[in-house]
N, C-alpha and C. Protein backbone atom coordinates (compact mmCIF):
# COMPACT_ATOMS: atom_id res chain seq x y z
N UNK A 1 -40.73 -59.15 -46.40
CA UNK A 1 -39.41 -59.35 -45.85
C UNK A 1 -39.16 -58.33 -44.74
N UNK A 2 -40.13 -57.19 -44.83
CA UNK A 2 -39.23 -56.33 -44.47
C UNK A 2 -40.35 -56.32 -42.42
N UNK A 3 -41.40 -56.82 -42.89
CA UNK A 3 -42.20 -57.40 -41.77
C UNK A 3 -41.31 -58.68 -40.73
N UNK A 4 -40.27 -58.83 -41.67
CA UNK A 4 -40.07 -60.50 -40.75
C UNK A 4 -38.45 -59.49 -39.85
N UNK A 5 -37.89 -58.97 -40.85
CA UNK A 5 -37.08 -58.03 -40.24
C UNK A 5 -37.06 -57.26 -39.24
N UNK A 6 -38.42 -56.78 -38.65
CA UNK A 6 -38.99 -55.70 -37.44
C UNK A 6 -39.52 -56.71 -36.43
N UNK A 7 -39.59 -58.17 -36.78
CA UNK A 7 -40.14 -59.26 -35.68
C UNK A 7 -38.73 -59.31 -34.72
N UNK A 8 -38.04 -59.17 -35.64
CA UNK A 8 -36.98 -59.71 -34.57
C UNK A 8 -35.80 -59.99 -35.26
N UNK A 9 -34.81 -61.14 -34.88
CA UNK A 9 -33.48 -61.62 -35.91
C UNK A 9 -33.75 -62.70 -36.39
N UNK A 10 -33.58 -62.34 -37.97
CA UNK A 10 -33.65 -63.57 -38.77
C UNK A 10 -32.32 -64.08 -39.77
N UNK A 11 -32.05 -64.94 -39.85
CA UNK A 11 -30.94 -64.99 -40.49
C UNK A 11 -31.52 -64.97 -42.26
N UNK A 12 -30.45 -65.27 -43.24
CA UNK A 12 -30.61 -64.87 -44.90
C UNK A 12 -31.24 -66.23 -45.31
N UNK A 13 -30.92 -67.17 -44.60
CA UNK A 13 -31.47 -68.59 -45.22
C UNK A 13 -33.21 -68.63 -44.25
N UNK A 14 -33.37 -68.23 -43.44
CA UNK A 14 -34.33 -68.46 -42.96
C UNK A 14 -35.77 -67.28 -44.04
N UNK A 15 -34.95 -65.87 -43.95
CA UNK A 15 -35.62 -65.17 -44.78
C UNK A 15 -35.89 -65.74 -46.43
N UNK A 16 -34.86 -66.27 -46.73
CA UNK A 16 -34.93 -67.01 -48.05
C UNK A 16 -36.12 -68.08 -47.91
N UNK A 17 -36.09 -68.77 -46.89
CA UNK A 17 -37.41 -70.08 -47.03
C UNK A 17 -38.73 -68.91 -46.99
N UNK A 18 -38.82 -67.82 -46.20
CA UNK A 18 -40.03 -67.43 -45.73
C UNK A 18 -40.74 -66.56 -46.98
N UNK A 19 -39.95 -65.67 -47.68
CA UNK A 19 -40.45 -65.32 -49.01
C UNK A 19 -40.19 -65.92 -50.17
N UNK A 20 -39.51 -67.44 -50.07
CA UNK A 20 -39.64 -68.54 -51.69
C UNK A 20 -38.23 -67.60 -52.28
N UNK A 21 -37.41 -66.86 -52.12
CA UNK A 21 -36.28 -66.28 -53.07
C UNK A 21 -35.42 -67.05 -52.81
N UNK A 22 -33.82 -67.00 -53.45
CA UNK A 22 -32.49 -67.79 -53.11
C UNK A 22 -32.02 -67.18 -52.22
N UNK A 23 -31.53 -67.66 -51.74
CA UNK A 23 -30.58 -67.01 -50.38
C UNK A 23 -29.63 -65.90 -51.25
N UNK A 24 -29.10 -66.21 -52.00
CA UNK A 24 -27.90 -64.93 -52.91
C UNK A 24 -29.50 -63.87 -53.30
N UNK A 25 -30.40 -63.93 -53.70
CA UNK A 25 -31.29 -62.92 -53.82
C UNK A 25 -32.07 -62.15 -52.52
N UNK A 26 -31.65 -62.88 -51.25
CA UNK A 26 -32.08 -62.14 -50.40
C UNK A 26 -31.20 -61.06 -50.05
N UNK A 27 -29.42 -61.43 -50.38
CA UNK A 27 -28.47 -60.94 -49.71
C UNK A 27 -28.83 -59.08 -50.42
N UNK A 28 -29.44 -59.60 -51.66
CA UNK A 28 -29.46 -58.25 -53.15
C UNK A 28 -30.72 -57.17 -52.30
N UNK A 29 -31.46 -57.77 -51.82
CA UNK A 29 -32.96 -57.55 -51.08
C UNK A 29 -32.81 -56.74 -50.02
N UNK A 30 -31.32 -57.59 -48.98
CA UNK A 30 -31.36 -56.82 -47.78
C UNK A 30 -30.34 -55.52 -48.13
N UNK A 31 -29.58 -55.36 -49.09
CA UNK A 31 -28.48 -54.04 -49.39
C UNK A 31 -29.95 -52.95 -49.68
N UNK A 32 -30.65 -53.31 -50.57
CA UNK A 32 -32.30 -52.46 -50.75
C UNK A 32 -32.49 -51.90 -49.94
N UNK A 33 -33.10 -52.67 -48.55
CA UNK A 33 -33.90 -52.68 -47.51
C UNK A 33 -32.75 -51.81 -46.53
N UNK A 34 -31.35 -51.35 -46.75
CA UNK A 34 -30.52 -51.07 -45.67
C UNK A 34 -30.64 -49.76 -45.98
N UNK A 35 -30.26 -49.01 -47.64
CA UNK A 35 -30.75 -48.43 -47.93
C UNK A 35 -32.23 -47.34 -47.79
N UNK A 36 -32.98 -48.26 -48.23
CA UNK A 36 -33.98 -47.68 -47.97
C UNK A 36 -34.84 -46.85 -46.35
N UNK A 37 -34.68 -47.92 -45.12
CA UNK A 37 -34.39 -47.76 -44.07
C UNK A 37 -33.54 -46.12 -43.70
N UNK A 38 -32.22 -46.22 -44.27
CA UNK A 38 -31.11 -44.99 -43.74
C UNK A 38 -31.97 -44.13 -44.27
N UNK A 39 -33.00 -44.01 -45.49
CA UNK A 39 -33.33 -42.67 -46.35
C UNK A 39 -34.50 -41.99 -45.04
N UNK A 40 -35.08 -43.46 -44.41
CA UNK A 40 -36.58 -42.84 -43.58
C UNK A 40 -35.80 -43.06 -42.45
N UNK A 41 -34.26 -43.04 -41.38
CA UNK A 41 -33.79 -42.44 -40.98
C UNK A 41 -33.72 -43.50 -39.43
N UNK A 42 -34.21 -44.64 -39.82
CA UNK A 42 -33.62 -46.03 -39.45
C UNK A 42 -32.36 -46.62 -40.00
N UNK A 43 -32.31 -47.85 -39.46
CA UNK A 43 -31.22 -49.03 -39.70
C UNK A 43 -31.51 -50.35 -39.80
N UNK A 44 -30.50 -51.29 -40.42
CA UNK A 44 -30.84 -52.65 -40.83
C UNK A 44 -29.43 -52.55 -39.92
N UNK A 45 -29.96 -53.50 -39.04
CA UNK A 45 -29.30 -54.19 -37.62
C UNK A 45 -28.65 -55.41 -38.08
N UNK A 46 -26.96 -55.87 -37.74
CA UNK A 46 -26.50 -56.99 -38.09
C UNK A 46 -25.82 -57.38 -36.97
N UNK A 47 -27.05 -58.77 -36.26
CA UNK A 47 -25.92 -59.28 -35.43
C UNK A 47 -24.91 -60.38 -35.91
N UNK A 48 -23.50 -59.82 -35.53
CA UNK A 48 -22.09 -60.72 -36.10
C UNK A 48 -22.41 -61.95 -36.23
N UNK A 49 -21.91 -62.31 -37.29
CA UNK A 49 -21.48 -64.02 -37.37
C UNK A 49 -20.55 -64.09 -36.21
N UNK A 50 -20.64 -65.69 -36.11
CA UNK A 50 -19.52 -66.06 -35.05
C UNK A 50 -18.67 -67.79 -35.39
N UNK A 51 -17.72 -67.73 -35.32
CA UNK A 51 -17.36 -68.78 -35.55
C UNK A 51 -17.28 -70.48 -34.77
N UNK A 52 -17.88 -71.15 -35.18
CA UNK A 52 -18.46 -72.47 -34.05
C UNK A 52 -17.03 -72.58 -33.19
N UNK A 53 -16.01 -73.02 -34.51
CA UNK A 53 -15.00 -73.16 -33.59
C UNK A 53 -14.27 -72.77 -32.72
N UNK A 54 -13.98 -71.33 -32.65
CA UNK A 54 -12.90 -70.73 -31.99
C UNK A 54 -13.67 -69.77 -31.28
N UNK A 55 -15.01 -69.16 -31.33
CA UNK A 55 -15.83 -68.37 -31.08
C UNK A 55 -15.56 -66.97 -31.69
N UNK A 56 -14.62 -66.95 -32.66
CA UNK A 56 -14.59 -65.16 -32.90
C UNK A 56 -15.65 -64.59 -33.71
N UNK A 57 -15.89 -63.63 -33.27
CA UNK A 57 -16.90 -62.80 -33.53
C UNK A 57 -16.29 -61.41 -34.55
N UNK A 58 -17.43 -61.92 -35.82
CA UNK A 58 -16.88 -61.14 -36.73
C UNK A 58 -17.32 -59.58 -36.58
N UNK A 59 -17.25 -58.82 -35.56
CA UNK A 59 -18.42 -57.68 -34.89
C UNK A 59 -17.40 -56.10 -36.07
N UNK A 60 -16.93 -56.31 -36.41
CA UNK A 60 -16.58 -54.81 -37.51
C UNK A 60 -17.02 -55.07 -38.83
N UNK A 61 -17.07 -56.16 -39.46
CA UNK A 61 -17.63 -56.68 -40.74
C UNK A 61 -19.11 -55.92 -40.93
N UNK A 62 -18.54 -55.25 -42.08
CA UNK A 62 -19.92 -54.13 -42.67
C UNK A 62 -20.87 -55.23 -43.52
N UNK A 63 -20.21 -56.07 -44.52
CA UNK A 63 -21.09 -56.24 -45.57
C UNK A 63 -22.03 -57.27 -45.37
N UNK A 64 -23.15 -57.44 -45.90
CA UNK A 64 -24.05 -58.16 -45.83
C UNK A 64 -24.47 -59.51 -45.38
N UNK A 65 -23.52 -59.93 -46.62
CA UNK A 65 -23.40 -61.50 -46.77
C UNK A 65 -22.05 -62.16 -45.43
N UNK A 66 -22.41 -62.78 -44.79
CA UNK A 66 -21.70 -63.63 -44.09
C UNK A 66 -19.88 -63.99 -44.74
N UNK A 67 -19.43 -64.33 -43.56
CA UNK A 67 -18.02 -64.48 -44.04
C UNK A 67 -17.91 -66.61 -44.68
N UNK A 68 -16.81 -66.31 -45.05
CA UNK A 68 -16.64 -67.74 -45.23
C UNK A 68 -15.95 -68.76 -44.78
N UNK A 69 -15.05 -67.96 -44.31
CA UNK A 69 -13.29 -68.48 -43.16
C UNK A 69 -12.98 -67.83 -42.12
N UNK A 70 -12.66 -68.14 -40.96
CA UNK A 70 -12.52 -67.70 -40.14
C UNK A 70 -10.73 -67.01 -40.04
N UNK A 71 -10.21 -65.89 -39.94
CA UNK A 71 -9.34 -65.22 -39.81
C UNK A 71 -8.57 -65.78 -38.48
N UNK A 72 -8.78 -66.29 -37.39
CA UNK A 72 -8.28 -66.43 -36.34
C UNK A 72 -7.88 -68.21 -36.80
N UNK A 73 -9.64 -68.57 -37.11
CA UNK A 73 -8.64 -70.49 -37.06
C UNK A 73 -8.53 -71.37 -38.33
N UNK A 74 -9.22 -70.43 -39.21
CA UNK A 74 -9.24 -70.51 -40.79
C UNK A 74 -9.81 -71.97 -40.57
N UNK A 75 -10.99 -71.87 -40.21
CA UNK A 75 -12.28 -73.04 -39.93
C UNK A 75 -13.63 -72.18 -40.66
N UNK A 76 -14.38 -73.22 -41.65
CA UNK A 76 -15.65 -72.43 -42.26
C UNK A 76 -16.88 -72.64 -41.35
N UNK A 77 -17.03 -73.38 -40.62
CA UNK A 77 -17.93 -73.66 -39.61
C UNK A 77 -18.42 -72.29 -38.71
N UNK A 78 -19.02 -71.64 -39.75
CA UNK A 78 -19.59 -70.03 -39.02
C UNK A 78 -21.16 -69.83 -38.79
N UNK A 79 -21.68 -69.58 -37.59
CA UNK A 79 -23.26 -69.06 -36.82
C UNK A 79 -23.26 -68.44 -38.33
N UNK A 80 -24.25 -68.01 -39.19
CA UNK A 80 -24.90 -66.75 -39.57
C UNK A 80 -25.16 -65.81 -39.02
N UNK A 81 -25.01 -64.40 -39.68
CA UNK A 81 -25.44 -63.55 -39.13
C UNK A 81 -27.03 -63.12 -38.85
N UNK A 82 -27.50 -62.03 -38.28
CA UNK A 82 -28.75 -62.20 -37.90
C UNK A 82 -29.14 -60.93 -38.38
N UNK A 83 -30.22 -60.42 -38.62
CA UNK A 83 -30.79 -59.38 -39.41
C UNK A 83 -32.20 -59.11 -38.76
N UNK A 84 -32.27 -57.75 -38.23
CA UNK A 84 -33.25 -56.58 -38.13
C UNK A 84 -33.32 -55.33 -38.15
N UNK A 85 -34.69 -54.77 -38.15
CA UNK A 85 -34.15 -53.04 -37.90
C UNK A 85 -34.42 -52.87 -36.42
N UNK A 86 -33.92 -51.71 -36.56
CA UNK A 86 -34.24 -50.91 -35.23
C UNK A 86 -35.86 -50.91 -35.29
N UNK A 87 -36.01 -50.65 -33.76
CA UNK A 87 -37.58 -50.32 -33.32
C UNK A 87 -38.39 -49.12 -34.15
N UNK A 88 -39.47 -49.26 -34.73
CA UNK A 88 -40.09 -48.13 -35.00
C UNK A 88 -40.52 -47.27 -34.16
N UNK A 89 -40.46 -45.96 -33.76
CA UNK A 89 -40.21 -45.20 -32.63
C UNK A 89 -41.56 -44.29 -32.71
């Protein structure tokens, strides 16, 4: 997982098909991996969800897992967010 993470941005359902887990077990996987990362003094990179409809961009949202409603048009029709680390330096 943590190989598909340093390729580039992957979203939680795509990481879910690529290592066979549920998507709710990847979300458990990537809090691990964010963790673990901050200890060796990297980061787990989240680019914002965004909402199809209205375009807002959820860009202060800390937690993991994707939102479900949109705050501006209260439409569920939301991009996923995208997931990597920083460059190994």
């Amino acid at each position: 997982m943590l190989a598909a993470l340093e390729d580039g941005p992957i979203s939680a359902q795509e990481l879910s098909g690529l290592v066979g887990i549920s998507e709710k077990e990847v979300y458990g996987h990537l809090e691990h991996i964010r963790s673990s990362l901050h200890r060796a003094g990297r980061r787990l990179m989240i680019e914002p969800a965004e909402c199809r409809s209205c375009g807002f961009v959820f860009s202060k949202r800390e937690r993991i897992k994707g939102p479900g409603k949109c705050p501006a048009c209260r439409g569920s029709s939301i991009h996923d967010p995208l997931y990597m680390t920083d460059r190994v330096v």
